[in-house]
Protein backbone atom coordinates (compact mmCIF):
# COMPACT_ATOMS: atom_id res chain seq x y z
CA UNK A 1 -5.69 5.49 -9.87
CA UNK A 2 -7.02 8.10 -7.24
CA UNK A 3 -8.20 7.26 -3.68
CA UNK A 4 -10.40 9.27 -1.78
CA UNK A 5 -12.01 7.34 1.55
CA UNK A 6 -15.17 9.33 1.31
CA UNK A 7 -16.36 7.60 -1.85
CA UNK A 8 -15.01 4.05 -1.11
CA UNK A 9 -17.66 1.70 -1.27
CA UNK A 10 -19.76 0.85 1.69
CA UNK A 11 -18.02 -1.91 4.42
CA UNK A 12 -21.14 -2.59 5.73
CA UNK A 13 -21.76 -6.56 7.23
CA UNK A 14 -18.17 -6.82 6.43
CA UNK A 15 -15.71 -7.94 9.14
CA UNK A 16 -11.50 -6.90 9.34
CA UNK A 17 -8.82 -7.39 11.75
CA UNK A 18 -6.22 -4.73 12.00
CA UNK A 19 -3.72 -6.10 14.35
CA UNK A 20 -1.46 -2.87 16.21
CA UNK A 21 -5.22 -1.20 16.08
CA UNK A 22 -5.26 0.85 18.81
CA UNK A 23 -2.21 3.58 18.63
CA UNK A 24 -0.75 4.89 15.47
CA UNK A 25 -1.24 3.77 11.56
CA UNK A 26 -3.49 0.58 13.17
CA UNK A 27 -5.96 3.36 14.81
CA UNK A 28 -5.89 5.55 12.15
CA UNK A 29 -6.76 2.32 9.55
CA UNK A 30 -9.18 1.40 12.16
CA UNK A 31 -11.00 5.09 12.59
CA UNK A 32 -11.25 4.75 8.51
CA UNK A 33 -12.50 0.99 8.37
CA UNK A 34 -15.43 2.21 10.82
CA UNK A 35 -16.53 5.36 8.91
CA UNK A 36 -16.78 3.06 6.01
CA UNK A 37 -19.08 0.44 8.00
CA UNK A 38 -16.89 -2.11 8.62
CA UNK A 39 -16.94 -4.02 12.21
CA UNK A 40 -13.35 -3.97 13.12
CA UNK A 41 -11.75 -6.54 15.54
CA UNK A 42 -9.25 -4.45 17.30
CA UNK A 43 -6.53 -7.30 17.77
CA UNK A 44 -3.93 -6.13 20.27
CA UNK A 45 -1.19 -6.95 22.89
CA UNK A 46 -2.83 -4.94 25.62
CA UNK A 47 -6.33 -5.21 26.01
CA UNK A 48 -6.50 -2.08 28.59
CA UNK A 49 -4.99 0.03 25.77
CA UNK A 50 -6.77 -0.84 23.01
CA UNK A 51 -10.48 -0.68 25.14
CA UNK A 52 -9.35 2.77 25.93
CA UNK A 53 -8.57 3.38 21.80
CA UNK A 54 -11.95 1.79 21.33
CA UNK A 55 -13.56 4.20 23.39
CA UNK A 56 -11.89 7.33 22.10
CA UNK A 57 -12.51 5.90 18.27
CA UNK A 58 -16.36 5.89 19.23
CA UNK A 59 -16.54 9.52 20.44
CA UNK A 60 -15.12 10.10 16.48
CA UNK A 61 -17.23 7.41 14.82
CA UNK A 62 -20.79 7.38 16.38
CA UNK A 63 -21.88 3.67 16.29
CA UNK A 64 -18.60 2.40 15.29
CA UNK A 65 -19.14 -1.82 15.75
CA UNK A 66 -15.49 -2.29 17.67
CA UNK A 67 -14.50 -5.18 18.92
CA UNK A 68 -10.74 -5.93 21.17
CA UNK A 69 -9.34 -9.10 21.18
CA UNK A 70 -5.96 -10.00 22.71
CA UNK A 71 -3.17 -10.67 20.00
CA UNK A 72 0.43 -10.72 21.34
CA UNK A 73 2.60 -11.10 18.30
CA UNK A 74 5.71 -11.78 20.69
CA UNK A 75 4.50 -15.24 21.42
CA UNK A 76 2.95 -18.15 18.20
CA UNK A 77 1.30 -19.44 21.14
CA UNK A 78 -0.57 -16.09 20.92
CA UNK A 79 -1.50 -15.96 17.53
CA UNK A 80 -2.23 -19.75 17.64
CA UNK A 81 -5.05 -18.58 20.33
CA UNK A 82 -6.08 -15.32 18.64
CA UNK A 83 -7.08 -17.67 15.75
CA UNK A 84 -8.85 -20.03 17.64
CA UNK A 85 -11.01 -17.24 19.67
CA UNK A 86 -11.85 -15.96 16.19
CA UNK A 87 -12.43 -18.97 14.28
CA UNK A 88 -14.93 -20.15 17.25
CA UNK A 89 -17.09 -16.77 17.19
CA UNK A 90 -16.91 -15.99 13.53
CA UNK A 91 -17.29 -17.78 9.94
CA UNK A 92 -15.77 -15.61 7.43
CA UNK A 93 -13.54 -12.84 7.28
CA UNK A 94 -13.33 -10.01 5.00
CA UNK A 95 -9.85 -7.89 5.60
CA UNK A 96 -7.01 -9.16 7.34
CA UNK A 97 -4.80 -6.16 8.02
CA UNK A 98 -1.36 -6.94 9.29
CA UNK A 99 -0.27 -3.64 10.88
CA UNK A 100 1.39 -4.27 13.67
CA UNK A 101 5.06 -3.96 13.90
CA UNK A 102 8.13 -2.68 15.73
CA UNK A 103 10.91 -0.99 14.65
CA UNK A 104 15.20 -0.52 15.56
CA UNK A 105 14.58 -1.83 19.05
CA UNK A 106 17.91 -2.93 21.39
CA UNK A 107 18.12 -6.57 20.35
CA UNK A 108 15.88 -9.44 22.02
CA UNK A 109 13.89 -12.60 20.90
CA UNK A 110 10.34 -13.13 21.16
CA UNK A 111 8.53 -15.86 23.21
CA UNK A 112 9.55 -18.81 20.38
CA UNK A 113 13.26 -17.17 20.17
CA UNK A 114 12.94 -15.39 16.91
CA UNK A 115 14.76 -11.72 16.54
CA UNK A 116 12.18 -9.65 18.19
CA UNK A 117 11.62 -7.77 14.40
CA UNK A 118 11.74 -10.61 12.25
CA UNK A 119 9.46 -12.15 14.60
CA UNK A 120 6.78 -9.65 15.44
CA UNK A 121 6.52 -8.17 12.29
CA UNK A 122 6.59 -10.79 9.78
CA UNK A 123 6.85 -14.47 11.02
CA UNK A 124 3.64 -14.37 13.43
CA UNK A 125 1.66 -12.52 10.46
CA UNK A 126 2.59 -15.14 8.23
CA UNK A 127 1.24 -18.02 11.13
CA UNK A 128 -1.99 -15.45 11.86
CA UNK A 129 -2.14 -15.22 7.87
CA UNK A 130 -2.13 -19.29 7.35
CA UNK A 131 -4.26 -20.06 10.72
CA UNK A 132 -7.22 -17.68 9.32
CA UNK A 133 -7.25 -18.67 5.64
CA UNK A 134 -9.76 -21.20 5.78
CA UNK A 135 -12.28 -18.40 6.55
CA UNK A 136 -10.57 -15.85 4.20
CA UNK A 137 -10.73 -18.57 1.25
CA UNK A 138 -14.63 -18.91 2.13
CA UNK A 139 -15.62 -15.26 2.25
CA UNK A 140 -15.88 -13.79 -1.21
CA UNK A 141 -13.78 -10.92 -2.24
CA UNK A 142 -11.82 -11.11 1.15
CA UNK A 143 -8.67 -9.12 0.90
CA UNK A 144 -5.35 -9.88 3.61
CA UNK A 145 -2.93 -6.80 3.07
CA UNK A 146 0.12 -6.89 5.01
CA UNK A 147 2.47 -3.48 6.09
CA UNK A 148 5.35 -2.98 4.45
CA UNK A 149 8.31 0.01 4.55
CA UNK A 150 10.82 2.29 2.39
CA UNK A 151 13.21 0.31 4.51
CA UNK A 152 12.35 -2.50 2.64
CA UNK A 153 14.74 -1.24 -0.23
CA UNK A 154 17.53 -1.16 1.62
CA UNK A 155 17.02 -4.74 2.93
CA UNK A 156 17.74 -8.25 2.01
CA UNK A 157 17.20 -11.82 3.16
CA UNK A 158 20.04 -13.58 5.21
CA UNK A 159 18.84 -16.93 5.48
CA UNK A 160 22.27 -17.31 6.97
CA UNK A 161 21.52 -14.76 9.72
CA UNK A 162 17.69 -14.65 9.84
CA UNK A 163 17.30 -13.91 14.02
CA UNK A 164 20.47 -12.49 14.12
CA UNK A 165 22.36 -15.50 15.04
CA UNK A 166 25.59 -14.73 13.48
CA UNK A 167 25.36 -10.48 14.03
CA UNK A 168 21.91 -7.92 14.96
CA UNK A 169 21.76 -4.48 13.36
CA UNK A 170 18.79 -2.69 13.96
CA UNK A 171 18.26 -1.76 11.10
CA UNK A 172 19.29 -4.45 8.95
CA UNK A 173 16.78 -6.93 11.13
CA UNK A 174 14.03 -4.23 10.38
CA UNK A 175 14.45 -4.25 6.60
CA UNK A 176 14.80 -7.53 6.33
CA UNK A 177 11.44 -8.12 8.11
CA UNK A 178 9.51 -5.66 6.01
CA UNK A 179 11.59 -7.18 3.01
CA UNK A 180 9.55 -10.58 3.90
CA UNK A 181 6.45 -8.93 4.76
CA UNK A 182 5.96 -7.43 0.85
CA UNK A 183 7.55 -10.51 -0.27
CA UNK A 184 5.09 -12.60 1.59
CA UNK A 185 2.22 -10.70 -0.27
CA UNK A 186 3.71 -11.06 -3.38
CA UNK A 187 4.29 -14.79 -2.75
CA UNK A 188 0.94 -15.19 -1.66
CA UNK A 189 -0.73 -13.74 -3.85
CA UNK A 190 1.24 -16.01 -7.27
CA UNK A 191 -0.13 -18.92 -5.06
CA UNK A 192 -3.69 -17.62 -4.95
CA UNK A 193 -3.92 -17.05 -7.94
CA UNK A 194 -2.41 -20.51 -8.99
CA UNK A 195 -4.86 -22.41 -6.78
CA UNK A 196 -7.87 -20.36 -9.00
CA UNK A 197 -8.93 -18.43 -5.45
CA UNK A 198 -10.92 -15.08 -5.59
CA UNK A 199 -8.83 -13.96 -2.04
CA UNK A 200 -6.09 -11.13 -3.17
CA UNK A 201 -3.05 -10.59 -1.07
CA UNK A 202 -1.79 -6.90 -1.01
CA UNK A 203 1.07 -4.50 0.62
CA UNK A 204 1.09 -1.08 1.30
CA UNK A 205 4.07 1.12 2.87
CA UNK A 206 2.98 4.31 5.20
CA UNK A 207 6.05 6.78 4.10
CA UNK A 208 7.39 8.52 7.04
CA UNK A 209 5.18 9.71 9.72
CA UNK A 210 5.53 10.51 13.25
CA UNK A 211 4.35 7.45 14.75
CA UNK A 212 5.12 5.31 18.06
CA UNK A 213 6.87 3.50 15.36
CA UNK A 214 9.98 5.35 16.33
CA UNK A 215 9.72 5.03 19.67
CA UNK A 216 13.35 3.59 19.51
CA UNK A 217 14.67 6.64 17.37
CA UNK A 218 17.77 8.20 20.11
CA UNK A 219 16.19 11.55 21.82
CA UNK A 220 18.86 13.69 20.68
CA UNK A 221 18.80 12.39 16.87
CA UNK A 222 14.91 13.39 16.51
CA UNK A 223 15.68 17.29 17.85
CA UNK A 224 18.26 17.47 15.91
CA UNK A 225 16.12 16.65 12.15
CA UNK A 226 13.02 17.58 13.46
CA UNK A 227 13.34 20.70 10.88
CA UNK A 228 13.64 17.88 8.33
CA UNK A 229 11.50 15.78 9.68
CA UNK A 230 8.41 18.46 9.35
CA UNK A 231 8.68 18.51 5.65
CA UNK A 232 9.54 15.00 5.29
CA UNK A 233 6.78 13.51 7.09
CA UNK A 234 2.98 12.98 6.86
CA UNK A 235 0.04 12.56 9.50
CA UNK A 236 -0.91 9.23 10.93
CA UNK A 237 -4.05 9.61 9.39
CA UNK A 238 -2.94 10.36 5.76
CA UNK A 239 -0.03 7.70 6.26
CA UNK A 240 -2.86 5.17 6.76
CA UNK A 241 -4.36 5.73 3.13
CA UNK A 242 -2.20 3.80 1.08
CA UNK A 243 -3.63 0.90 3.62
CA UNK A 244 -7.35 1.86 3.41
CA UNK A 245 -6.97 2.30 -0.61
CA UNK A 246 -5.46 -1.26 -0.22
CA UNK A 247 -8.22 -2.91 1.17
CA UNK A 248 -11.30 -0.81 -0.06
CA UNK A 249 -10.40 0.43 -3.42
CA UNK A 250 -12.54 -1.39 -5.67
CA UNK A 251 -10.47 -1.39 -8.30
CA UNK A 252 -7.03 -3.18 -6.69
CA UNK A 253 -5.76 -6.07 -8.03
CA UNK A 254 -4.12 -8.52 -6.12
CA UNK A 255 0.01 -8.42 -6.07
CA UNK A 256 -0.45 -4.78 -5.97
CA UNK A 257 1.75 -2.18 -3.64
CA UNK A 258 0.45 0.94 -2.42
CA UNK A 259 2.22 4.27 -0.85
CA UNK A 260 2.40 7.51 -1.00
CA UNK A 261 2.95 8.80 -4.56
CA UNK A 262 4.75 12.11 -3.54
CA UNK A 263 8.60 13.03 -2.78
CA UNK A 264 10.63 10.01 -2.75
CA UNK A 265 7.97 7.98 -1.54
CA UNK A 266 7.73 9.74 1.63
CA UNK A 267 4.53 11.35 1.93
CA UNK A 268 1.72 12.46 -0.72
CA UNK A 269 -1.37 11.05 -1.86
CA UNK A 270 -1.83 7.06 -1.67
CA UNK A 271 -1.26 5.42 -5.63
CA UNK A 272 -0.33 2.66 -6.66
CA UNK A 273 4.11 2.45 -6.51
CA UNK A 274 7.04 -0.02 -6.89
CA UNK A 275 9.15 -1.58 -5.37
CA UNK A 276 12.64 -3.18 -5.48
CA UNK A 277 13.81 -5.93 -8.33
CA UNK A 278 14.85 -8.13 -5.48
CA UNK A 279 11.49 -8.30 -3.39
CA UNK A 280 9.87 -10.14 -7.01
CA UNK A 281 12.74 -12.40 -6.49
CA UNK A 282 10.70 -15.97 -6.90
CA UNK A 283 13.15 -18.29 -5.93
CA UNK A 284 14.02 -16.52 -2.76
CA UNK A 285 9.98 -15.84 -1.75
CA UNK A 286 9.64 -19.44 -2.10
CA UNK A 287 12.65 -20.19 0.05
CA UNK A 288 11.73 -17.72 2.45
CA UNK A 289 7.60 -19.76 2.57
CA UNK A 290 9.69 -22.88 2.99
CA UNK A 291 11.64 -21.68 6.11
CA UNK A 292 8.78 -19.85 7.67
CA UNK A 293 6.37 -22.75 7.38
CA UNK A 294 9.51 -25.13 9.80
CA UNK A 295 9.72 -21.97 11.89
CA UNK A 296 6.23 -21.55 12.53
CA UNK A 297 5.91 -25.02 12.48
CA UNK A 298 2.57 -25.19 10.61
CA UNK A 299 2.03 -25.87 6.52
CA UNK A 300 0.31 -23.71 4.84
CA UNK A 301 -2.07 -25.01 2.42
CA UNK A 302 -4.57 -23.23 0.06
């Protein structure tokens, strides 16, 4: 199962959100979503930032049909009126693309008082996820594909110190949250198919690439690899394939997981890969929906 972006199918009349669109994998997914057709809803923190990624994405694209819309995932109340705007301007959806994420930052809590990477990177996708399913569930063939990690392998989930409560480690909180994230999509997608919809839930993990993803990577520590780091480490824009093959490949089924299919998982062309025993783990995925429906305070019914 190749992927090439020039001969994915036509996006045309189609509509996706990429959330985290305008820096990084979300730009680079977004560049690729507009070549194909798509109109792509640009859903960001900063609305300054992301019409100045707009405007540089057109200068690559010519007649790229952009759109920015302010999504904060800090703050449910956020997402809660992302949702809203959306719901109130358009009536379907074709690709939800859950991109946006932070990673090893000093420790802090969002808006609601979640740890900052549990919250941003997997409990408000999970809300966004619920909150625009009615128009996901009415638009035929609609895909949502949510960003995993490597780091997921080393992670697990401590329902027992899910924001940190009892200890933070930056790195723990981070693979934990992309831990949920491809658990999420795996969940999601058993329940899809159980309720008979045509919607297919899918991951995807970049590899490594030099992203403002590690923005909180120490100075000294990134000098010091950087030799490693060259051959260890892909483009933004090829690091965004396994995403793009995720939500245009024709031939994806849902509960699939895509990366790059070279060394270790780092880099390489986008395929179809695995991932760990514990992230098919049922009965924790449906502990883990349980707890982030009372966190996020909303049921999630399809």
């Amino acid at each position: 199962m190749s992927f090439n972006l020039g001969s994915a199918p036509s996006q045309k009349g189609k509509i996706a959100i990429v959330t985290g669109a305008n820096i990084g994998l979300g730009y680079e997914t977004t560049i690729g979503l507009a070549k194909k057709g798509a109109k792509v809803i640009m859903a960001c923190r900063n609305l300054t930032k992301a019409e100045k990624a707009k405007g540089e994405i057109l200068k690559k694209v010519s007649g790229a049909d952009l759109e920015c819309m302010v999504l904060d995932l800090n703050s449910l109340q956020s997402v809660r009126a992302f949702a809203k705007a959306y719901a109130a301007k358009y009536d379907k959806l074709d690709l939800l693309i859950e991109n946006a994420g932070i990673m090893i930052p000093p420790f802090s809590k969002t808006a609601d008082g979640f740890e900052s990477q549990i919250g941003v990177n997997y409990l408000s996708h999970f809300l966004l996820t619920n909150l625009l399913f009615p128009l996901l569930k009415k638009t035929p063939d609609s895909r949502i594909v949510t960003l995993s990690s490597k780091a997921h392998e080393g992670g697990k989930i401590d329902f027992e110190n899910l924001n940190a409560e009892k200890s933070y480690s930056k790195i723990g909180a981070y693979s934990q949250s992309k831990l949920a994230c491809l658990m999420f999509a795996y969940e999601l997608q058993r329940r899809l198919e159980k309720s008979g919809s045509k919607t297919i839930a899918v991951s995807a993990h970049p590899g490594v690439s030099n992203t403002n993803l590690g923005q909180h990577i120490p100075a000294f520590f990134k000098i010091l690899m950087s030799p490693v780091f060259a051959l260890m480490t892909h483009s933004p824009e090829n690091a965004a394939l396994p995403t793009l093959m995720a939500a245009l490949d024709p031939d994806v089924k849902g509960g699939s997981y895509f990366g790059p299919t070279g060394f270790r998982g780092m880099k390489g062309k986008p395929g179809k890969v695995e991932s760990t025993s514990l992230s098919h783990n049922e009965e924790i995925a449906r502990k883990l929906w349980a707890v982030s429906e009372e966190l996020t305070g909303e049921k999630f019914n399809i």
